[in-house]
Structures are given as structure tokens and as C-alpha cells.
C-alpha atoms as a PDB file:
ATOM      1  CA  UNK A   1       0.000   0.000   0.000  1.00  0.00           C
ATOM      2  CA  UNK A   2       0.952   3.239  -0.634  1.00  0.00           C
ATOM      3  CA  UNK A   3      -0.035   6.497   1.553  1.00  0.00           C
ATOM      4  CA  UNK A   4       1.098  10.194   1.763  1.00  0.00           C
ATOM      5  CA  UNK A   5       1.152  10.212   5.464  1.00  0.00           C
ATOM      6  CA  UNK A   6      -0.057  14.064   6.859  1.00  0.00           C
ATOM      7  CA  UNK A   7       2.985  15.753   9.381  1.00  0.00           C
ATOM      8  CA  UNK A   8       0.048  15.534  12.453  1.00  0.00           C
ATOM      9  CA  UNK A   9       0.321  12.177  12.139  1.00  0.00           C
ATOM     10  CA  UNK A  10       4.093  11.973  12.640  1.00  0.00           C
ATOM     11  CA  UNK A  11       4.616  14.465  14.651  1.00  0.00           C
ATOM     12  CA  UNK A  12       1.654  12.793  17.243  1.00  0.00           C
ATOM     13  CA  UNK A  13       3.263   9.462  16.455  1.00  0.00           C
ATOM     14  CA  UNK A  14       6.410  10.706  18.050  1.00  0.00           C
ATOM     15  CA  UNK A  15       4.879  12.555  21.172  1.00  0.00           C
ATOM     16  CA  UNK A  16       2.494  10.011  21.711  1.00  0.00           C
ATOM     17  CA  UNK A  17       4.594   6.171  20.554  1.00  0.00           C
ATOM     18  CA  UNK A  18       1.928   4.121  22.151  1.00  0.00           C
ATOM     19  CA  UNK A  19      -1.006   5.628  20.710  1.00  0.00           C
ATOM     20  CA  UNK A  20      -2.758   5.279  17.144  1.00  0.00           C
ATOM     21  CA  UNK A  21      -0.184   7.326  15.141  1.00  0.00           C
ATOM     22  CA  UNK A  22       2.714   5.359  17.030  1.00  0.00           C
ATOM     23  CA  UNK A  23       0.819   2.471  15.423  1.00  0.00           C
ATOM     24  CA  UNK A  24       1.383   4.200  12.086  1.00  0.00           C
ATOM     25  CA  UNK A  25       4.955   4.597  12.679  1.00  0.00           C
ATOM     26  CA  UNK A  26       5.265   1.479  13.437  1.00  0.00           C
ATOM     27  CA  UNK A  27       3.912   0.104  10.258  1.00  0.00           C
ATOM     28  CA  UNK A  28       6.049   2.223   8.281  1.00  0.00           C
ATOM     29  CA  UNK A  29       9.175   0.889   9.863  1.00  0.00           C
ATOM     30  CA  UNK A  30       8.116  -2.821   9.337  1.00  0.00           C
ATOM     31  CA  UNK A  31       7.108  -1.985   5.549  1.00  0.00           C
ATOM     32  CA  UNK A  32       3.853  -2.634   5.967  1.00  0.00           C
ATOM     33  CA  UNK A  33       3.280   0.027   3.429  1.00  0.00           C
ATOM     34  CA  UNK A  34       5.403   2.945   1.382  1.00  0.00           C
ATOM     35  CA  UNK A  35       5.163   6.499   2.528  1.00  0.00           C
ATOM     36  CA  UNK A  36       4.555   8.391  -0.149  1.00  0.00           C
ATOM     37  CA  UNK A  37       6.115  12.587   0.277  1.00  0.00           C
ATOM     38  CA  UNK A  38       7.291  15.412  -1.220  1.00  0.00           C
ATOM     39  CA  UNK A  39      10.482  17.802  -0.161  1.00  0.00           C
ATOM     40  CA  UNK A  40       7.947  20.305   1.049  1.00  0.00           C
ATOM     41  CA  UNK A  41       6.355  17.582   3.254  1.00  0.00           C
ATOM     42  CA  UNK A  42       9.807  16.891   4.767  1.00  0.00           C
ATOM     43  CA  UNK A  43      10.469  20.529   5.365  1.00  0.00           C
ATOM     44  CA  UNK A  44       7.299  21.103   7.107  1.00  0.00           C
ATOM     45  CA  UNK A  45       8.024  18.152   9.271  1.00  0.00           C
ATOM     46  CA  UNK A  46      11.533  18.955  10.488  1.00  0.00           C
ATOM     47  CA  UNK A  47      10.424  22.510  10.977  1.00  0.00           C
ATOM     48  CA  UNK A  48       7.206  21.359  13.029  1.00  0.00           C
ATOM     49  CA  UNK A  49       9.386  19.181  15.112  1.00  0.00           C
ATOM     50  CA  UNK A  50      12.285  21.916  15.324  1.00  0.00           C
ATOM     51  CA  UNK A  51      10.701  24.588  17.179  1.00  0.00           C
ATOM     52  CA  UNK A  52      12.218  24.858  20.299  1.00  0.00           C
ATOM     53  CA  UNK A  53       9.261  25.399  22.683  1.00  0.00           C
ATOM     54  CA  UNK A  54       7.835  21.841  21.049  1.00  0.00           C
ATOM     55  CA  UNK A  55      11.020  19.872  21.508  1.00  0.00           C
ATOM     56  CA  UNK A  56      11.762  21.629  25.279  1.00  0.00           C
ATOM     57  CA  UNK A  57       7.778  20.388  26.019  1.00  0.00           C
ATOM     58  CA  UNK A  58       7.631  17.111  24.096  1.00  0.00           C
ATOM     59  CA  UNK A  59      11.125  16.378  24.743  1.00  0.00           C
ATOM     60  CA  UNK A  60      11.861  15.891  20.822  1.00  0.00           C
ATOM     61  CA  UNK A  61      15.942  15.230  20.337  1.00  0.00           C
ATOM     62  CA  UNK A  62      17.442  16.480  16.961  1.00  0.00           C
ATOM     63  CA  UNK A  63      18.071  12.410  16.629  1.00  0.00           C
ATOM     64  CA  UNK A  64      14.370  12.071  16.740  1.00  0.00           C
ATOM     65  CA  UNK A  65      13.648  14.219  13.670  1.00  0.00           C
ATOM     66  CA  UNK A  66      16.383  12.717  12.099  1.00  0.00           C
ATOM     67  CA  UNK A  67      15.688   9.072  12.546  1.00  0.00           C
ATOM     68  CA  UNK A  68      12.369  10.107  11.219  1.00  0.00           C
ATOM     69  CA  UNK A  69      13.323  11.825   8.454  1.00  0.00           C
ATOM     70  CA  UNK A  70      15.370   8.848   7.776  1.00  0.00           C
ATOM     71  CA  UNK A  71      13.063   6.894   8.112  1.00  0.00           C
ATOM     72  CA  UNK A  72      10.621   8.705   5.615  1.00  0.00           C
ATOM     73  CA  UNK A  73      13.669   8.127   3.173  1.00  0.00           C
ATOM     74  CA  UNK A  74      14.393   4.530   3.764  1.00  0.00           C
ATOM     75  CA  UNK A  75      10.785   3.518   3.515  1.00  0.00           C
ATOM     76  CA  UNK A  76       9.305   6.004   1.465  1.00  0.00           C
ATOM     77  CA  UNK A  77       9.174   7.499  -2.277  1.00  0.00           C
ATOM     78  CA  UNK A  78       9.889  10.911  -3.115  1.00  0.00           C
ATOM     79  CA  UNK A  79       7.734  12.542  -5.561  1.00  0.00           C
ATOM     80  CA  UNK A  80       7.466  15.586  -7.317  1.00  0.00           C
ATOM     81  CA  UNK A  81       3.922  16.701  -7.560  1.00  0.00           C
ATOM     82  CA  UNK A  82       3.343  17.173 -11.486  1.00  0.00           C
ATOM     83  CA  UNK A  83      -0.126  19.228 -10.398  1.00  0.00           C
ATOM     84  CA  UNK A  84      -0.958  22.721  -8.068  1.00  0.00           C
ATOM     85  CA  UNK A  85      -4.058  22.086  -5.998  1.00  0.00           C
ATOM     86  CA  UNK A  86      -5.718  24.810  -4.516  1.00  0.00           C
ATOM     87  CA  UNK A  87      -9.052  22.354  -2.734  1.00  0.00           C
ATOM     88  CA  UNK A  88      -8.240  22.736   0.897  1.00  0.00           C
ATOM     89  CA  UNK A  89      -9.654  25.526   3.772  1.00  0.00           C
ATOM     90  CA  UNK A  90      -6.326  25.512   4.829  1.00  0.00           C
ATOM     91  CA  UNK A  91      -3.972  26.055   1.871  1.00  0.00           C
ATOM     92  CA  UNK A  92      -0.886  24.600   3.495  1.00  0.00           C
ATOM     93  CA  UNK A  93      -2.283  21.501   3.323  1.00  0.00           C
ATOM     94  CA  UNK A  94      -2.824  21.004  -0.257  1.00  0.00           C
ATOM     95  CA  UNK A  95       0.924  19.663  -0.452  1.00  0.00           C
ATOM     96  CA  UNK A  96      -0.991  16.472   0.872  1.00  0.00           C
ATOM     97  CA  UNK A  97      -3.143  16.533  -1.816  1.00  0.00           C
ATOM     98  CA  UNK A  98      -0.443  16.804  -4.362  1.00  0.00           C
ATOM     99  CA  UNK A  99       1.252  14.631  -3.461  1.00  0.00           C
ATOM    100  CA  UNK A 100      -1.355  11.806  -3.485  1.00  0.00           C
ATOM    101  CA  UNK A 101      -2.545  12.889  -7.309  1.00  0.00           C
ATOM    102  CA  UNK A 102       1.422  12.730  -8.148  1.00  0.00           C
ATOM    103  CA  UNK A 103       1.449   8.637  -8.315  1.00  0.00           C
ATOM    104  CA  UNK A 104      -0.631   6.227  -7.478  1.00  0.00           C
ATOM    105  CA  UNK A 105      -1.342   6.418  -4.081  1.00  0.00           C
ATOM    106  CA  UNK A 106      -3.696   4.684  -2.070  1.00  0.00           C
ATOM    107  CA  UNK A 107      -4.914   6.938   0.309  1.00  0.00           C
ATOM    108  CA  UNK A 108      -4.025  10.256   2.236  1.00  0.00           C
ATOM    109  CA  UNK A 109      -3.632   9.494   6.027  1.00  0.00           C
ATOM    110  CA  UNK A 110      -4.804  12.420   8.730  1.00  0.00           C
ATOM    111  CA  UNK A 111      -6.927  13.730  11.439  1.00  0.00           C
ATOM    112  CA  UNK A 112      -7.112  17.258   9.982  1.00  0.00           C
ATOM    113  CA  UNK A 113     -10.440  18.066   9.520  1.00  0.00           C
ATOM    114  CA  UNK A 114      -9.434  20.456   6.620  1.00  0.00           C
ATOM    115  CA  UNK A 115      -8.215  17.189   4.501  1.00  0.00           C
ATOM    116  CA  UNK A 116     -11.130  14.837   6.006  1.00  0.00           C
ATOM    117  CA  UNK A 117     -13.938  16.789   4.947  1.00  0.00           C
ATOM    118  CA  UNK A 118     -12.339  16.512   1.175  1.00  0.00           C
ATOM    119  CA  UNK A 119     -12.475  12.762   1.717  1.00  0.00           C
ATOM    120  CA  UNK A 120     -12.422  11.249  -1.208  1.00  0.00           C
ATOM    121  CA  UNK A 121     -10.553  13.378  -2.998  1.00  0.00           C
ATOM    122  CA  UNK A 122     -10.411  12.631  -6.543  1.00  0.00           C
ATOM    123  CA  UNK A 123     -10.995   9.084  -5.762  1.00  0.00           C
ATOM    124  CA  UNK A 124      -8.479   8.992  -3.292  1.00  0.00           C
ATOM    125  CA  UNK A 125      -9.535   8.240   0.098  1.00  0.00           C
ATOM    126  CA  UNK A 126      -8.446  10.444   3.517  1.00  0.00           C
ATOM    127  CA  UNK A 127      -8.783   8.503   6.161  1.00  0.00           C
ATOM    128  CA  UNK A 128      -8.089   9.190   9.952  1.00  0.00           C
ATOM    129  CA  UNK A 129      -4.879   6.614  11.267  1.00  0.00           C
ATOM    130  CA  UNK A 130      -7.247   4.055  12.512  1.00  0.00           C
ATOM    131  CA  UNK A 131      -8.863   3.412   9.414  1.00  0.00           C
ATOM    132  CA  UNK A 132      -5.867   3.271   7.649  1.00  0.00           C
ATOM    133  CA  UNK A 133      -4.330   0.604  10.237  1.00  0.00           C
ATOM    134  CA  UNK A 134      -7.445  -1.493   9.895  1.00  0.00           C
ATOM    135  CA  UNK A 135      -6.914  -1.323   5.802  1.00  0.00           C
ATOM    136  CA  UNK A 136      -3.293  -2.363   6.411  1.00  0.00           C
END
């Protein structure tokens, strides 16, 4: 399977390990499916996890981001999104979207309401991490 995996999700996989989105981590480090992402993605997630008032209260190391970024790499495929979406309330989050409609991908996972209430998009389905773990 193939999913473009919303930074929510991994940055709550990494605050919370036991929880839901740990359970998507998880996955993604037993290749139970390929994460599908963009530069811009990765970007937004090492800044997300970089601010220092998030790391100081989450107690995020620099080896965390990069183990996940790493991660991302190892088990993921880069794309470059060959289309500009403009569909989502919240416009930073249409690099989700673009990434999806740039290969085949299976489905978008997150629990941003902004990319939920799209679901489907385009006949790609957004799905909140559980029902993307039960799919799995």
C-alpha cells in the first residue's frame, strides 16, 4: 500500500509512541506500506518538530527528527507533484493533496479536519490513522 502520510500524524506518532499514530509509525518501519512525500512535506516536518518550545515540552531530540526523516527516506518514495491544488480551507495543506494525485497512491492518512472533509478526494480516500491501520 501506498499512503502520503499528513505531518500531524508523525509528529503525534512521536509525542504520543503508544497511541494510534505510534501504530502508524510502526507500520512504516516494518514496511507494511510505502510512505509516499514530497520535499515540502519533509520541510514542514523537520520545521514542526524543530521549534524549540515543542522539543523543550515534548522532549523531541534532533536524533528524533532525524531518525524520522530517515526513516521517511528509507521507507518512502519521493515525488514531485506534477499538479498545483488549490481544494483545501487551509492552503498549506494542499501539499498532501499533491502529493497523493502525483502517483498512485492509495490513500491520504490524517486527522485534519481540513483534509477529512475533502475525503475522497479525486478518488483517493483520507482517512483518519485508525482506518488506515485497519486497511493495512
Amino acid at each position: 500500500m501506498r499512503a502520503v502520510i499528513d505531518t500531524g500524524v508523525f509528529v503525534s506518532a512521536l509525542i504520543r509512541r503508544q497511541g494510534t499514530t505510534g501504530d502508524v509509525l510502526r507500520a512504516l518501519r516494518d514496511g507494511r506500506f510505502t510512505a509516499i512525500y514530497t520535499t515540502d512535506i519533509v520541510v514542514e516536518i523537520i520545521d514542526v518538530l524543530g521549534r524549540a518550545q515543542f522539543r523543550t515540552k515534548y522532549h523531541i531530540e534532533p536524533d528524533d527528527i532525524t531518525a524520522l526523516v530517515n526513516l521517511i527516506r528509507l521507507r518512502g518514495e519521493l515525488v514531485t507533484p506534477t499538479r498545483k491544488v488549490t481544494a483545501c480551507r487551509d492552503p498549506k495543506d494542499d501539499k498532501f493533496l499533491e502529493a497523493a494525485l502525483a502517483v498512485q497512491t492509495d490513500c491520504l492518512v490524517s486527522g485534519d479536519a481540513d483534509l477529512l472533509d475533502l475525503n475522497p478526494f479525486e478518488a483517493i480516500l483520507i482517512l483518519r490513522p485508525a482506518e488506515f491501520l485497519a486497511r493495512l
